[in-house]
N, C-alpha and C. Protein backbone atom coordinates (compact mmCIF):
# COMPACT_ATOMS: atom_id res chain seq x y z
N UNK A 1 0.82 -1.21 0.00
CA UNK A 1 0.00 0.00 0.00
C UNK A 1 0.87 1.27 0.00
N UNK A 2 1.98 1.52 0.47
CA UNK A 2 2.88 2.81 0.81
C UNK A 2 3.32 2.79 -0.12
N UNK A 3 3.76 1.44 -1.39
CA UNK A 3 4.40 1.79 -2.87
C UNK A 3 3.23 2.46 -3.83
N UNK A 4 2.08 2.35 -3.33
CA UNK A 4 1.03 2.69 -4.45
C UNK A 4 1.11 4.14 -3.94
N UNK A 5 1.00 4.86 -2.61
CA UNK A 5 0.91 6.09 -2.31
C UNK A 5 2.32 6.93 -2.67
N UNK A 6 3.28 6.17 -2.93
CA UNK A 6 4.25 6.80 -3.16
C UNK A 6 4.24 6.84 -4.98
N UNK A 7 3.70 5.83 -5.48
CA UNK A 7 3.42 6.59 -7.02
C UNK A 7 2.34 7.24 -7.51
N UNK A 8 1.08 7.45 -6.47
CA UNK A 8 -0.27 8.11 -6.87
C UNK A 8 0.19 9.46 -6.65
N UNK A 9 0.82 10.22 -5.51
CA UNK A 9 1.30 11.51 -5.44
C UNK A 9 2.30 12.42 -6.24
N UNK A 10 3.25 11.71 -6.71
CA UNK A 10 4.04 12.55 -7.79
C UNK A 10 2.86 11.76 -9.09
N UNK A 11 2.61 10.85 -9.60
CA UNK A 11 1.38 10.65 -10.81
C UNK A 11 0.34 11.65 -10.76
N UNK A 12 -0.21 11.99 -9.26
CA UNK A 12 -1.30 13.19 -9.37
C UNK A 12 -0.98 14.30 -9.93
N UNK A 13 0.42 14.93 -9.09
CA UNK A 13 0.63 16.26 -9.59
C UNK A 13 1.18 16.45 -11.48
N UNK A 14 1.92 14.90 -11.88
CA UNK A 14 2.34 14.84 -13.43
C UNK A 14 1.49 15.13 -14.07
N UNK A 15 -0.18 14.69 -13.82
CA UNK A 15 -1.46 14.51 -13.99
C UNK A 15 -1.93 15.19 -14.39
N UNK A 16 -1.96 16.65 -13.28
CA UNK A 16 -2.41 18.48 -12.60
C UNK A 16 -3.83 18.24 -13.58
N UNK A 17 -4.57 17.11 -13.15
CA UNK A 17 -6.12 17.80 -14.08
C UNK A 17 -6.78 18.82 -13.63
N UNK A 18 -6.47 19.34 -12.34
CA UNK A 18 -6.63 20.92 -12.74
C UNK A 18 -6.34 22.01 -13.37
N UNK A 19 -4.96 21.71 -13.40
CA UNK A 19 -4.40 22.74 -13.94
C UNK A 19 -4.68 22.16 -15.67
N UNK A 20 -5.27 21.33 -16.04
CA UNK A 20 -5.27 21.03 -17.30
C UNK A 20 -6.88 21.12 -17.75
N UNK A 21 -7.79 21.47 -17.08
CA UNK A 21 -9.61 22.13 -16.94
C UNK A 21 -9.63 23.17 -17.55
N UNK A 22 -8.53 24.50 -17.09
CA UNK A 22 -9.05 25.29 -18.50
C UNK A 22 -8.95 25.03 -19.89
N UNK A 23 -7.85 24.66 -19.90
CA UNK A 23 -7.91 24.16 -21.71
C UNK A 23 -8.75 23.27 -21.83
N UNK A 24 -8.66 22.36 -21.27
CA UNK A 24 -9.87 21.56 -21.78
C UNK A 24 -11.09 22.33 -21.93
N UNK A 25 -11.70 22.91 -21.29
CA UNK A 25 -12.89 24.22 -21.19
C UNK A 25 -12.83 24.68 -22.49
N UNK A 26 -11.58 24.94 -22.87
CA UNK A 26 -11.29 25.76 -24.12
C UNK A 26 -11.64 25.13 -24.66
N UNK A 27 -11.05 23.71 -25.39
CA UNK A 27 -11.00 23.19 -26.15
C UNK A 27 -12.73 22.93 -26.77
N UNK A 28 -13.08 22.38 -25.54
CA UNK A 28 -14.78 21.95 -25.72
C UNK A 28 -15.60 22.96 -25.60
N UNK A 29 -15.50 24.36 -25.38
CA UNK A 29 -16.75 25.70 -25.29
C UNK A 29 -17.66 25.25 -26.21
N UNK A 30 -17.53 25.20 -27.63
CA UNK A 30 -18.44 25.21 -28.40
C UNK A 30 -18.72 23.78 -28.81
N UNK A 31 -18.74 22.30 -28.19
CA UNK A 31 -19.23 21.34 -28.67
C UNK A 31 -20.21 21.09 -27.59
N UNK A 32 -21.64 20.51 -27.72
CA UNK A 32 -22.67 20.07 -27.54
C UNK A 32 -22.18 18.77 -25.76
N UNK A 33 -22.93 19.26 -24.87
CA UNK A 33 -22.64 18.63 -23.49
C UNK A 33 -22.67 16.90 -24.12
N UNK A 34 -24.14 16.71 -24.77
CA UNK A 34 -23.00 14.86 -25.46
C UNK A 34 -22.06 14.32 -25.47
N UNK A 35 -21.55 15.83 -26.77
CA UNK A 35 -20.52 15.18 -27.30
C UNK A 35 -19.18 15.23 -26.64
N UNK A 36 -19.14 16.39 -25.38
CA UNK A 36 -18.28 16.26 -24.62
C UNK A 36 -17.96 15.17 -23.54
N UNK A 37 -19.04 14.18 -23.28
CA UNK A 37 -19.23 13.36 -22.76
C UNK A 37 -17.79 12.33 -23.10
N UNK A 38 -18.38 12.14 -24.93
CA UNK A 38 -17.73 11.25 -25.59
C UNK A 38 -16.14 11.67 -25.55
N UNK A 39 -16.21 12.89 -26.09
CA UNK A 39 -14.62 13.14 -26.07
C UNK A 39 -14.20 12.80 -24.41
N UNK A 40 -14.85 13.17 -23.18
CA UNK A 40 -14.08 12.38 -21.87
C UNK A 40 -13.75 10.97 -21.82
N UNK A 41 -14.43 10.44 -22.51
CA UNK A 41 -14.40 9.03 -22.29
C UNK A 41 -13.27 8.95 -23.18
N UNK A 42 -13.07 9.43 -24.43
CA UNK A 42 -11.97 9.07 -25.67
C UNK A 42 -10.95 9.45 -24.94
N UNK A 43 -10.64 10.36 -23.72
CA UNK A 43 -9.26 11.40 -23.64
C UNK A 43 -9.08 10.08 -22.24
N UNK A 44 -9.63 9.58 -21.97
CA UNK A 44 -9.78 9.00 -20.55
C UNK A 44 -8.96 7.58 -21.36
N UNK A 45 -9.70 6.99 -21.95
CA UNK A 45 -8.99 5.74 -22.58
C UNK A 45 -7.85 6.11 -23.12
N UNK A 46 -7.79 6.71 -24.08
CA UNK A 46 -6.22 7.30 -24.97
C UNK A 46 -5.04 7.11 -23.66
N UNK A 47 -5.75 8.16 -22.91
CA UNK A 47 -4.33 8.34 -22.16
C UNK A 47 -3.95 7.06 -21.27
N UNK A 48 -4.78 6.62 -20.92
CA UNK A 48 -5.07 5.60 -20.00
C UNK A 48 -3.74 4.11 -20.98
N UNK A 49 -3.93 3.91 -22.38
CA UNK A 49 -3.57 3.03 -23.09
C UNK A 49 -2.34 3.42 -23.39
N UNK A 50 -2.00 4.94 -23.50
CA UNK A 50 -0.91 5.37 -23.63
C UNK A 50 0.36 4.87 -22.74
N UNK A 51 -0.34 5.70 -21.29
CA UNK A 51 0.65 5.52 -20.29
C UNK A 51 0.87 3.96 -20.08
N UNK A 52 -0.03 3.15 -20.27
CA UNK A 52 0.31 2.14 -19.72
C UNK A 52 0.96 1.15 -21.02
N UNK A 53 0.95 1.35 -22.29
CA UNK A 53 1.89 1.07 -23.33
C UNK A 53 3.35 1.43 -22.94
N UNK A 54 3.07 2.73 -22.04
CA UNK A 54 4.73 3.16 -22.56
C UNK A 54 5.44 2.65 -21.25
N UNK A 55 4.67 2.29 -20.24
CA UNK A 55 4.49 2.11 -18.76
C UNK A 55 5.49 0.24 -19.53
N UNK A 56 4.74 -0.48 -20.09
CA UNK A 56 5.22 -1.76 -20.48
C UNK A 56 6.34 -1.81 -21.45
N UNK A 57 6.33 -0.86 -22.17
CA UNK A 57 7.82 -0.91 -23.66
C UNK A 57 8.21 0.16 -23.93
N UNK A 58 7.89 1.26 -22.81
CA UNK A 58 8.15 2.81 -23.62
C UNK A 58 10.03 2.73 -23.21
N UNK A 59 10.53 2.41 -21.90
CA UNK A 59 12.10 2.09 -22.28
C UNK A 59 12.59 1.65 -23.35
N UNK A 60 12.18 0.41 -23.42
CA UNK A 60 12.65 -0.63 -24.07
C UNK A 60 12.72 0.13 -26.03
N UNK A 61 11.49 1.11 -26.09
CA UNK A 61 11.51 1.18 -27.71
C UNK A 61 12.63 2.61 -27.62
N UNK A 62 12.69 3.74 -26.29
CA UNK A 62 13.58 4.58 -26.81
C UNK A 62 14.71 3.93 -26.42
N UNK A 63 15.05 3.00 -25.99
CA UNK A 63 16.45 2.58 -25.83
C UNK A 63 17.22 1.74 -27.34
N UNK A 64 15.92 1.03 -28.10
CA UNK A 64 16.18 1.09 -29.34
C UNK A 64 15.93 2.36 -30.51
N UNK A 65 15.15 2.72 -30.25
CA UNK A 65 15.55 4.21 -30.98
C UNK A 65 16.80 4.93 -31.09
N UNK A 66 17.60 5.21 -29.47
CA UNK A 66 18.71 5.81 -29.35
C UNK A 66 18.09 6.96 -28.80
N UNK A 67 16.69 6.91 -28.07
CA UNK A 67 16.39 8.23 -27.72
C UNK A 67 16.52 8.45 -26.30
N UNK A 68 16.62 9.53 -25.52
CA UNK A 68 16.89 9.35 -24.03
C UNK A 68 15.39 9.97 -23.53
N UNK A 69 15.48 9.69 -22.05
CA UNK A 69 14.16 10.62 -21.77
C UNK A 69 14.54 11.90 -21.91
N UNK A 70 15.61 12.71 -21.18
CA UNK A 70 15.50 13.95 -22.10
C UNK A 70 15.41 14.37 -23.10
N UNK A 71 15.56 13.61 -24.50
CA UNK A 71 14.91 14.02 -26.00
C UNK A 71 13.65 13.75 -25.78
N UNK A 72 13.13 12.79 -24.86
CA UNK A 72 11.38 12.78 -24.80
C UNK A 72 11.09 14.18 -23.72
N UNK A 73 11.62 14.52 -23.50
CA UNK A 73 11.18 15.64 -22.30
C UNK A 73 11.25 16.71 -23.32
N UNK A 74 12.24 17.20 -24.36
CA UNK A 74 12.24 17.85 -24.59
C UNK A 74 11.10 18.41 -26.15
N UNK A 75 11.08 16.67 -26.61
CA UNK A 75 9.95 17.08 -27.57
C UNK A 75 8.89 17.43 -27.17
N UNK A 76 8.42 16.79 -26.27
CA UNK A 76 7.12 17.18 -25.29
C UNK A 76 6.54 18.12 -25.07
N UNK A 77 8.17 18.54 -24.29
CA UNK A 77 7.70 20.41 -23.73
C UNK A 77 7.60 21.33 -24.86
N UNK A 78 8.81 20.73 -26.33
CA UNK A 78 7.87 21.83 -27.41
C UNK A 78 6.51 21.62 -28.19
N UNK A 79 5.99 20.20 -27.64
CA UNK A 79 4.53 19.98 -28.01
C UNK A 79 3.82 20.95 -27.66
N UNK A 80 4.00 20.77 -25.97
CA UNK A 80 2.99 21.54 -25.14
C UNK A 80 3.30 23.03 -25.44
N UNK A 81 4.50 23.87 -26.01
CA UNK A 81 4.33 25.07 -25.93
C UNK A 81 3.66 25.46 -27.02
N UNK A 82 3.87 24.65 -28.16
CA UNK A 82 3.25 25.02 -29.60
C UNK A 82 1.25 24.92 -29.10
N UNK A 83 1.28 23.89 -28.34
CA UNK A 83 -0.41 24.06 -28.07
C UNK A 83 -0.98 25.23 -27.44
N UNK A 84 0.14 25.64 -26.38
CA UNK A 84 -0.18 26.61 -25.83
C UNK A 84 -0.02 28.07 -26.31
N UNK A 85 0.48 28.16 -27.05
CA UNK A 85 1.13 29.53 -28.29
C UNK A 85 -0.32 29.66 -28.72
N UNK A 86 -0.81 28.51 -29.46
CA UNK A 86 -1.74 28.60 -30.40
C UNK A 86 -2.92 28.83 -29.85
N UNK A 87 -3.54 28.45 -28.74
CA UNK A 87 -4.47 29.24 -27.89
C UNK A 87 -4.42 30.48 -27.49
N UNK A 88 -3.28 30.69 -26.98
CA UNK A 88 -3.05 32.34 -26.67
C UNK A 88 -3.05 33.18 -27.76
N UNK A 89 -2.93 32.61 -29.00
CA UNK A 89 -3.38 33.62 -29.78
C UNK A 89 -4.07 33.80 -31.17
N UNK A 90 -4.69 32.27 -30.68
CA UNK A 90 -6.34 32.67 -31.02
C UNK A 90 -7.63 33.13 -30.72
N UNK A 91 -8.35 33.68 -31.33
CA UNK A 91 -9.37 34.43 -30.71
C UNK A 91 -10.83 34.34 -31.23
N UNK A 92 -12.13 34.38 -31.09
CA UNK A 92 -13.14 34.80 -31.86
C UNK A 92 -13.14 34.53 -33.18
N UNK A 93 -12.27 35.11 -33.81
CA UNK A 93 -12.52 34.92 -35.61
C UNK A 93 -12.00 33.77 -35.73
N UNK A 94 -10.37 33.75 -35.42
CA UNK A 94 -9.66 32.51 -35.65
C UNK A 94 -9.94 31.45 -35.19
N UNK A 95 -10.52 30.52 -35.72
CA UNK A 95 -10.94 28.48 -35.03
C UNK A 95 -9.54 28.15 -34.88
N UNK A 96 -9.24 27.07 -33.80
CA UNK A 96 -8.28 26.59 -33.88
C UNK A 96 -8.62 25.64 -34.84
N UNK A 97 -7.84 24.91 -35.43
CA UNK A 97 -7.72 23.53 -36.51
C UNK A 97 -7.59 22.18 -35.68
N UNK A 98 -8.84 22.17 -34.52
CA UNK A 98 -8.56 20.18 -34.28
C UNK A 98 -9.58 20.01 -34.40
N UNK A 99 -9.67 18.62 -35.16
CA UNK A 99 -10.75 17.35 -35.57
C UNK A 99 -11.32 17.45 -34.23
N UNK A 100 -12.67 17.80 -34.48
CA UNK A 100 -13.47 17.46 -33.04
C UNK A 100 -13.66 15.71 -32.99
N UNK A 101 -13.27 15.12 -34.18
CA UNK A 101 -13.51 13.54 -33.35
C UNK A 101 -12.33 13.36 -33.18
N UNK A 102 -11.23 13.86 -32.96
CA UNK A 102 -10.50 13.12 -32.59
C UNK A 102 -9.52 14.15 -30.97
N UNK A 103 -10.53 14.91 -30.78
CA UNK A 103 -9.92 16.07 -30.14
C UNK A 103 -9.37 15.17 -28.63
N UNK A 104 -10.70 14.18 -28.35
CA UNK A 104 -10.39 13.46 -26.62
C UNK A 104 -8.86 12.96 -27.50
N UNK A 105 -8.26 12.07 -28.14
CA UNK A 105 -7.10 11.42 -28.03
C UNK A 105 -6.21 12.00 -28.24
N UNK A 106 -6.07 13.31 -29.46
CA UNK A 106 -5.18 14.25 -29.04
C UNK A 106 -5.43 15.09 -29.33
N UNK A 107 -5.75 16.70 -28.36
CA UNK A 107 -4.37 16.65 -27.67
C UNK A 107 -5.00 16.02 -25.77
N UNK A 108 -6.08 16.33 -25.77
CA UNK A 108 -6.59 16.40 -24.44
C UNK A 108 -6.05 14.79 -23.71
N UNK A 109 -5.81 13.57 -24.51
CA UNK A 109 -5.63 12.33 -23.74
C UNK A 109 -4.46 12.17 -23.90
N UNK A 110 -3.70 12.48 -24.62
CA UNK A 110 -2.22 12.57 -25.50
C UNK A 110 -1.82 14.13 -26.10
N UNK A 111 -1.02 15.18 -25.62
CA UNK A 111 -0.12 15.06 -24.43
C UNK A 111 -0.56 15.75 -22.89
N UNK A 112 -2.08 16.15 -23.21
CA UNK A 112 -2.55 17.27 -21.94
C UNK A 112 -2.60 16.34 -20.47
N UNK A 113 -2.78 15.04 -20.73
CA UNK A 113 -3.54 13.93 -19.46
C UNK A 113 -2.10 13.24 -19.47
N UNK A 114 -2.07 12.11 -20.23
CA UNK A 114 -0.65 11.61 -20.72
C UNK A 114 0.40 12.62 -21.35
N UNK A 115 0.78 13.65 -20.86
CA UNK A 115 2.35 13.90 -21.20
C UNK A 115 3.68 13.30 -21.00
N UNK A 116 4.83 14.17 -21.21
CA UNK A 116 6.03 13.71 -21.10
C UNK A 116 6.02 13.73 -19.50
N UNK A 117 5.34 14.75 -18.11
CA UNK A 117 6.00 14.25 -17.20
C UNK A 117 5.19 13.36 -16.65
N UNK A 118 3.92 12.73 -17.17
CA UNK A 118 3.40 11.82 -16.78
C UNK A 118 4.17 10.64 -16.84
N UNK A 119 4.85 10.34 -18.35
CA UNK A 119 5.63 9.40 -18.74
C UNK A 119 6.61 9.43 -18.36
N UNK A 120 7.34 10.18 -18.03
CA UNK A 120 8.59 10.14 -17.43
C UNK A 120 8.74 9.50 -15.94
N UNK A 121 7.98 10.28 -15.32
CA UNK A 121 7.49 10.10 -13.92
C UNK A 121 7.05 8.37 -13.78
N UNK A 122 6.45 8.25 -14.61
CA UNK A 122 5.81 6.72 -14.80
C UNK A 122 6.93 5.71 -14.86
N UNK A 123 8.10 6.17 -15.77
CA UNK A 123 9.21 4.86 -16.03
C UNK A 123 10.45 4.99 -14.83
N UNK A 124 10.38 6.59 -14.01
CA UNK A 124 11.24 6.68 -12.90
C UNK A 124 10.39 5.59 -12.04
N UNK A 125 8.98 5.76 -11.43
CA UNK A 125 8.31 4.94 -10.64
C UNK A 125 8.29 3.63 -10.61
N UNK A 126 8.63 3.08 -11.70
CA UNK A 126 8.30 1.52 -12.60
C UNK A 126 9.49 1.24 -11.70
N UNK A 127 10.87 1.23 -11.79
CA UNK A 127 12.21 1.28 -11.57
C UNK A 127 12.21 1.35 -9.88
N UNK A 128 11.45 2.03 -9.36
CA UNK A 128 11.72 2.09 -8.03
C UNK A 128 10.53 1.13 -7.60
N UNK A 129 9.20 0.89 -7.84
CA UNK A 129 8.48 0.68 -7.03
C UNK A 129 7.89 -0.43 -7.85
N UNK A 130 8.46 -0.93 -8.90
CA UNK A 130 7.50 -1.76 -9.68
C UNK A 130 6.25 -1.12 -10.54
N UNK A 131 5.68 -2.34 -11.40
CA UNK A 131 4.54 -2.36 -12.15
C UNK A 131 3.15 -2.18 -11.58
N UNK A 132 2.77 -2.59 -10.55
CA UNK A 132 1.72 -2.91 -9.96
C UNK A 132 1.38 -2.08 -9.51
N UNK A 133 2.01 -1.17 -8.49
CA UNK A 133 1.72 0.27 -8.00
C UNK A 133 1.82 1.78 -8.67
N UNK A 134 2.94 1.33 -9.92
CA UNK A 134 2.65 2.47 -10.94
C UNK A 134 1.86 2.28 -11.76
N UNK A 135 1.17 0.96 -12.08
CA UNK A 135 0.02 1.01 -13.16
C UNK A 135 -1.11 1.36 -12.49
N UNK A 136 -1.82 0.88 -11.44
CA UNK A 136 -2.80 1.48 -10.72
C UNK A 136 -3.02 3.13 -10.24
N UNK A 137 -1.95 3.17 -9.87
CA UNK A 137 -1.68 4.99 -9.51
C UNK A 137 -2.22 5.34 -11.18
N UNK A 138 -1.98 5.33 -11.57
CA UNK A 138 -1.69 5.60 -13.46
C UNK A 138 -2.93 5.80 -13.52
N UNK A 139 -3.58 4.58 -13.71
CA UNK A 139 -5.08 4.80 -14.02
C UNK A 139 -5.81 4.81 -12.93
N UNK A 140 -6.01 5.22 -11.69
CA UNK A 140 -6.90 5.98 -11.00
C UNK A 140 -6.40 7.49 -10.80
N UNK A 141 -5.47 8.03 -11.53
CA UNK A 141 -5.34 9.20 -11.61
C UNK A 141 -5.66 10.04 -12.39
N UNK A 142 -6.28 9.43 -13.98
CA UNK A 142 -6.22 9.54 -15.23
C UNK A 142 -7.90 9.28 -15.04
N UNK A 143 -8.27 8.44 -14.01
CA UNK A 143 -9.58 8.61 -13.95
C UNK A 143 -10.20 9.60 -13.43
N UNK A 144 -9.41 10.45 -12.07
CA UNK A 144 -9.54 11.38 -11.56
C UNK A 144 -9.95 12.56 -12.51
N UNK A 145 -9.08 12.13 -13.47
CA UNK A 145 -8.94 13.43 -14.70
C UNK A 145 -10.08 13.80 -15.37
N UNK A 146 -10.62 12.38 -15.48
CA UNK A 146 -11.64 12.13 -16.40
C UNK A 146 -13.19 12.73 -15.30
N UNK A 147 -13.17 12.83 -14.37
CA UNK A 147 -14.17 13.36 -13.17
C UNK A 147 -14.10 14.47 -13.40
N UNK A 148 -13.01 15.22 -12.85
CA UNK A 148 -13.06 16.77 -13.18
C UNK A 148 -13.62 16.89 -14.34
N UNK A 149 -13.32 16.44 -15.55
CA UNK A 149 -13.34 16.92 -16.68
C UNK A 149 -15.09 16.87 -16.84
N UNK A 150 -15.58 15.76 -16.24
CA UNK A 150 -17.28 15.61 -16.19
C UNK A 150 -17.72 16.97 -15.82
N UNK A 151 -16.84 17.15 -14.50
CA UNK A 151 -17.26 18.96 -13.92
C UNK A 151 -17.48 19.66 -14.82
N UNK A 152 -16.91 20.17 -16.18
CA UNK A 152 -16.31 20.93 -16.42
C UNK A 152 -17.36 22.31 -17.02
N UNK A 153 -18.41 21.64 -17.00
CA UNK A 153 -19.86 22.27 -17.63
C UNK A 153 -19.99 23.32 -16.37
N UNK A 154 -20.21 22.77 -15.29
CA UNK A 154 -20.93 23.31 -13.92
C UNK A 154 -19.47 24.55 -13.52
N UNK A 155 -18.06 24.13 -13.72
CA UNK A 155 -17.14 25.13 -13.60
C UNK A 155 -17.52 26.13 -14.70
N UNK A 156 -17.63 25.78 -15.62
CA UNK A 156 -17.72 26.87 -16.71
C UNK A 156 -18.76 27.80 -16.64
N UNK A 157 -19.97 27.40 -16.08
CA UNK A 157 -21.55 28.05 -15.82
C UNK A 157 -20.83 29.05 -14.49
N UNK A 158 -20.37 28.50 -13.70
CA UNK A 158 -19.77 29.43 -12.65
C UNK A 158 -18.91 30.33 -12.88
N UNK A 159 -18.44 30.16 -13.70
CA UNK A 159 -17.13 31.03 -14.16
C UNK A 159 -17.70 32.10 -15.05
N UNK A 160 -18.87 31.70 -16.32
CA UNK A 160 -19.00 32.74 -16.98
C UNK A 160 -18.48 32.77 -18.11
N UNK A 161 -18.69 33.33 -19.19
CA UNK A 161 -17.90 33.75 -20.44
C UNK A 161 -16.39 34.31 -20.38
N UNK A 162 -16.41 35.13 -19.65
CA UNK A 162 -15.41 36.22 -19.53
C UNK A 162 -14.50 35.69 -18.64
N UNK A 163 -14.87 34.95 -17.94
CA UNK A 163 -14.09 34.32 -16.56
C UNK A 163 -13.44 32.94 -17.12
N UNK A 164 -14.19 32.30 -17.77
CA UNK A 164 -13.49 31.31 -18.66
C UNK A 164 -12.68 31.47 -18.86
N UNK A 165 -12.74 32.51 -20.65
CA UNK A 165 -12.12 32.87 -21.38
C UNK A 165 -10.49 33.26 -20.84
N UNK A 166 -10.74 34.38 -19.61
CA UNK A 166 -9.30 34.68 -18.87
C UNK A 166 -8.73 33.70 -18.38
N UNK A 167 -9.33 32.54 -17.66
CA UNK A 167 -8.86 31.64 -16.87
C UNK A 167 -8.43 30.31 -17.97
N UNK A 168 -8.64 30.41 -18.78
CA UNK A 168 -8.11 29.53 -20.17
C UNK A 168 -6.82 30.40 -21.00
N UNK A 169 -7.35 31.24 -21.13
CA UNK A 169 -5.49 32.36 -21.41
C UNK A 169 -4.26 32.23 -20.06
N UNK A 170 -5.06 32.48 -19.26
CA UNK A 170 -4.12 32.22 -17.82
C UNK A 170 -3.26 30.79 -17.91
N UNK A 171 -4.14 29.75 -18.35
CA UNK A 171 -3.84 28.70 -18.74
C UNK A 171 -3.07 27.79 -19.44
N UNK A 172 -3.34 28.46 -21.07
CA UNK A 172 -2.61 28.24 -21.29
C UNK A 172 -0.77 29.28 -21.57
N UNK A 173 -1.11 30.46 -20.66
CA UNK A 173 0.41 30.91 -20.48
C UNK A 173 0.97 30.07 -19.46
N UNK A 174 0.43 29.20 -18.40
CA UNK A 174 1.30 28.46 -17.47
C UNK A 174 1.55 27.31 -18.29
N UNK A 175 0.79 26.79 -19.28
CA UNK A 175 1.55 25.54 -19.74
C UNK A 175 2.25 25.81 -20.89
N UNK A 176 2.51 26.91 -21.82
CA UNK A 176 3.56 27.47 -22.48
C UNK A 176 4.83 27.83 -21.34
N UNK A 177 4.49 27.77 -20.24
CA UNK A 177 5.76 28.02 -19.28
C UNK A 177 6.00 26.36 -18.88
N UNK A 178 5.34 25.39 -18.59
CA UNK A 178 5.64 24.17 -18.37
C UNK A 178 6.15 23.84 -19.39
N UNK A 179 6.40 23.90 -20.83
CA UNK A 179 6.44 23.45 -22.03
C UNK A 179 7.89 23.26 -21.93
N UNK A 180 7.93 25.29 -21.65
CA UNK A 180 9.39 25.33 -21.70
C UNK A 180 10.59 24.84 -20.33
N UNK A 181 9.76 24.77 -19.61
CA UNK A 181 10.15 23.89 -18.02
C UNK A 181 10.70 22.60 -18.60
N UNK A 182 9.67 21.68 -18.83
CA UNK A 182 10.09 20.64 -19.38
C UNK A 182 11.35 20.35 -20.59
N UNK A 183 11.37 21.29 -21.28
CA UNK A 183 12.58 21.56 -22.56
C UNK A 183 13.62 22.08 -21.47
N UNK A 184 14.16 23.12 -20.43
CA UNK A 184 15.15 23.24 -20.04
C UNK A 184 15.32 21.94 -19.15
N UNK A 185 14.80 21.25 -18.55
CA UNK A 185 14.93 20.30 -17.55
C UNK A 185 15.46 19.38 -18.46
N UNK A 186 14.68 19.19 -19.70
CA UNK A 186 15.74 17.72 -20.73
C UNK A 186 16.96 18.54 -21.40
N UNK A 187 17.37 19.43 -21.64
CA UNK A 187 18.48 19.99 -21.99
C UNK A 187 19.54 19.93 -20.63
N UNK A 188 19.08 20.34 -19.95
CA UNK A 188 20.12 20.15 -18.17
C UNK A 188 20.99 18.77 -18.01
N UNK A 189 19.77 17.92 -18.35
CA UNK A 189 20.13 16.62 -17.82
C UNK A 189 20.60 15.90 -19.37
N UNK A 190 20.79 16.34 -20.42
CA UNK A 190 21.60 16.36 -21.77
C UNK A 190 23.33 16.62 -21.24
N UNK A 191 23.09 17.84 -20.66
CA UNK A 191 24.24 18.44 -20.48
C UNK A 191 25.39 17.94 -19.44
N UNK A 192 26.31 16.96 -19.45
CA UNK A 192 27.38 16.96 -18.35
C UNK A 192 27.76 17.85 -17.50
């Protein structure tokens, strides 16, 4: 039980489905409470299959690649900043360009739920504490995600148009700052 609490707490915060509610907010404002349903459930599985793919062979394939986790840290974090660029400065006229069917798997389940420090965090945990307590942490955390995200109607009614809107810019400027968090942290640990 103390190996599972010791990988559910750093997995929660890798997780931050709070801090990952406004964009999502964003992402879904204008699709139909249904269909947001569906996309939770799609972003909930995605990530869920993700982490725990990479949770079983994600070493094993960048160690044949030749890739390290800091080249995965660092593509990551310029995933996440390019997502986050592109919200901050779109607006009203401008649509962003994602497939609403495919919006739950990426980006919201793959890299917003499942990112690089989910994954990362996941193959440090594997190594110390085993399979059993990092796969469970994994997916009851990812389920957690998937709860909030049910919220996300009743936050948004509370919040308002305007309150959203700021608190989704707010948003995504902290994860254009995680983006780049994550890119100096895999460049550091590049560096001798």
């Amino acid at each position: 039980m103390r190996s599972f609490w010791l990988c559910f707490v750093p997995l929660f915060i890798a997780v931050d489905a709070i801090g990952v509610l406004p964009i999502f907010i964003s992402f879904t404002k204008d699709i139909k409470p249904g269909r947001v349903r569906m996309i939770i459930y799609q972003s909930v599985i995605t990530a869920i299959i993700v982490a725990l793919l990479f949770l079983i062979g994600g070493k094993a394939i960048l160690d044949m690649l030749g890739i390290t986790v800091s080249d995965f840290m660092i593509a990551g974090g310029v995933l996440l900043f390019v997502i986050s660029i592109s919200d901050l400065i779109t607006n009203d006229k401008i649509q962003r360009k994602i497939d609403p069917e495919s919006i739950g798997a990426v980006p919201i389940g793959v890299p917003l739920i499942t990112g690089p420090a989910v994954l990362t965090t996941s193959i440090l945990l594997l190594n110390e504490h085993g399979f059993v307590p990092t796969s469970v942490a994994i997916l009851i955390n990812v389920l957690i995600a998937g709860v909030v995200f049910n919220f996300s109607i009743y936050i948004h009614r509370f919040l308002g148009k305007a309150g959203s809107k700021t608190l989704s810019k707010i948003a995504s400027l902290l994860l254009a700052a995680i983006g780049v968090m994550i890119v100096r942290k895999g460049i550091t640990a590049l560096i001798p």
